[in-house]
Protein backbone atom coordinates (compact mmCIF):
# COMPACT_ATOMS: atom_id res chain seq x y z
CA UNK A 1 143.81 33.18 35.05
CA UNK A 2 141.66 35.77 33.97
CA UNK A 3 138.57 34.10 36.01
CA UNK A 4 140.09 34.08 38.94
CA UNK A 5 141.51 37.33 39.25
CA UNK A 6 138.10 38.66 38.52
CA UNK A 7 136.97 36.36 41.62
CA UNK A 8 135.42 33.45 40.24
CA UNK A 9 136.11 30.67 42.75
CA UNK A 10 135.71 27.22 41.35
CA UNK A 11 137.96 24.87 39.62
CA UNK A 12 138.95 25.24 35.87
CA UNK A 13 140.40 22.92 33.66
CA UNK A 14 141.70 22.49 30.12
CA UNK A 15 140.71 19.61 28.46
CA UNK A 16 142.00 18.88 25.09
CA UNK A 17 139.40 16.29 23.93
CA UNK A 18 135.62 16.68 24.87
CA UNK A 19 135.09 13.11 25.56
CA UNK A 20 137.57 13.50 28.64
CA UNK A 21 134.99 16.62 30.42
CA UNK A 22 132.78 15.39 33.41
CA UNK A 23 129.18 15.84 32.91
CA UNK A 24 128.96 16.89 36.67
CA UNK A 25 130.46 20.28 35.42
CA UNK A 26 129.63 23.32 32.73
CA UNK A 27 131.70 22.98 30.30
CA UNK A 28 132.96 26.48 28.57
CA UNK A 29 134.05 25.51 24.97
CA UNK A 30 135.67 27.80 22.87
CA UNK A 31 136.87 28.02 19.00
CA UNK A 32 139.51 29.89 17.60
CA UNK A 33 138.65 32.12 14.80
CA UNK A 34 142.06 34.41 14.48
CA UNK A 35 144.39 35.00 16.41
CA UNK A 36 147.27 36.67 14.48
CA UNK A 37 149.84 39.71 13.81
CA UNK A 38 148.40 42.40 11.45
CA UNK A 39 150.95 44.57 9.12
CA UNK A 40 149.52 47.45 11.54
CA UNK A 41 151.73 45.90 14.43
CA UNK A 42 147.90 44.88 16.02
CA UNK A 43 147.96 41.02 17.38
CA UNK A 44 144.09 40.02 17.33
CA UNK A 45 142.61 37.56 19.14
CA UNK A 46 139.22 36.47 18.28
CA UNK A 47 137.29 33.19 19.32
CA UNK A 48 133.61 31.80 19.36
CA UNK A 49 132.47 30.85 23.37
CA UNK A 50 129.38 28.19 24.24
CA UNK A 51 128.62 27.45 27.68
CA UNK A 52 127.50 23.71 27.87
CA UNK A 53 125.54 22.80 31.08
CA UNK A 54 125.09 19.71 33.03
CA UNK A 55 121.69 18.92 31.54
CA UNK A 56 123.07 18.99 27.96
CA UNK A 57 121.56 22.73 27.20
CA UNK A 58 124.18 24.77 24.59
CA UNK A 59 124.06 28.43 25.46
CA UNK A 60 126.13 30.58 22.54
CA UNK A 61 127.74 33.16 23.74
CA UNK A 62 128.99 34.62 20.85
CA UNK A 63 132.52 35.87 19.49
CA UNK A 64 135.06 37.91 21.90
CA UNK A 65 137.72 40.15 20.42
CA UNK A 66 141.04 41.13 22.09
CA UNK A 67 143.87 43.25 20.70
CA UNK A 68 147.09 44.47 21.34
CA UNK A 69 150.17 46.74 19.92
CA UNK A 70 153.65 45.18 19.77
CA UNK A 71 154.77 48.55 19.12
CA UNK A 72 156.60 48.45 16.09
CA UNK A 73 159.09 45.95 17.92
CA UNK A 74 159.75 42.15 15.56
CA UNK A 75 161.90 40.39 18.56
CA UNK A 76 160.32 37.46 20.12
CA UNK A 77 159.69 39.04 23.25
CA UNK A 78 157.67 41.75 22.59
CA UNK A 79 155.57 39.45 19.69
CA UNK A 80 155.01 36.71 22.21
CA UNK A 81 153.55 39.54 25.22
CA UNK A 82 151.45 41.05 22.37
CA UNK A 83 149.82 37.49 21.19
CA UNK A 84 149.63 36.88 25.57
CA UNK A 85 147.92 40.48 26.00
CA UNK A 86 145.27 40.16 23.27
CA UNK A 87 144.41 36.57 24.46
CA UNK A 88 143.97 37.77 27.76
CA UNK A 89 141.90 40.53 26.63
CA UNK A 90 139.74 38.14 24.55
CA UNK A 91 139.50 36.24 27.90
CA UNK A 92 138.21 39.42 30.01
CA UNK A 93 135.95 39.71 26.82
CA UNK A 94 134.13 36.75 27.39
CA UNK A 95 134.12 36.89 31.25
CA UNK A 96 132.49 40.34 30.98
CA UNK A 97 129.58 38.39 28.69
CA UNK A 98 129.48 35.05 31.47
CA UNK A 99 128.91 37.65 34.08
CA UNK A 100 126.00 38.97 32.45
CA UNK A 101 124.45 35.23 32.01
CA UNK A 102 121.28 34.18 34.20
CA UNK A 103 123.12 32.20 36.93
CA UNK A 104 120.31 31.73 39.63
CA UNK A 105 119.75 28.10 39.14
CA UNK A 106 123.79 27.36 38.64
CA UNK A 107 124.35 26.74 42.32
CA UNK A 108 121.00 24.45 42.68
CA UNK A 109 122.37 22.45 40.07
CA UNK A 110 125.81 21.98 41.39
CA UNK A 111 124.49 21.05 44.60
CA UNK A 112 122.61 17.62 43.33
């Protein structure tokens, strides 16, 4: 969601096993590292990135942070829109790093 309000126009899927991902497409994997509820209130959200190419190459992007405040409030509600916030700030993270990627050769690659 975050991709495409930032304009990215393409399709995006999530895949739960590897083996299932077309090699005719990157392939953007990600790891969770934490994503969890501090005593502070905080919900973090942190998670490794690699971009995988259609000719096999692994680019690392590297780890991507979000955080957000339930604001002293325990009911479901306002935990579940804190965990949702810092994910999507984690996301905006890592398309703030994708942007900054060398991506001159992307579309010549697509088109074969």
């Amino acid at each position: 969601m975050a991709f495409h309000r930032a304009g990215f126009e393409g399709r995006i899927a999530e895949i739960d096993d590897i083996a299932q991902a077309s090699a005719e497409i990157p392939l953007l994997k990600l790891r969770l590292i934490d994503w969890e509820k501090r005593r502070s209130g905080f919900v973090e959200c942190r998670f490794a990135a690699e971009l995988i190419t259609m000719d096999g190459a692994v680019s690392r992007l590297g780890s991507f942070h979000g955080q957000s405040m339930s604001w002293g409030r325990d009911d479901r509600f306002s935990v579940s829109k804190a965990f949702e916030d810092a994910a999507n700030r984690a996301i905006r993270d890592l398309y703030r790093g994708i942007e900054k990627l060398d991506t001159a050769g992307a579309d010549h690659q697509m088109a074969r």
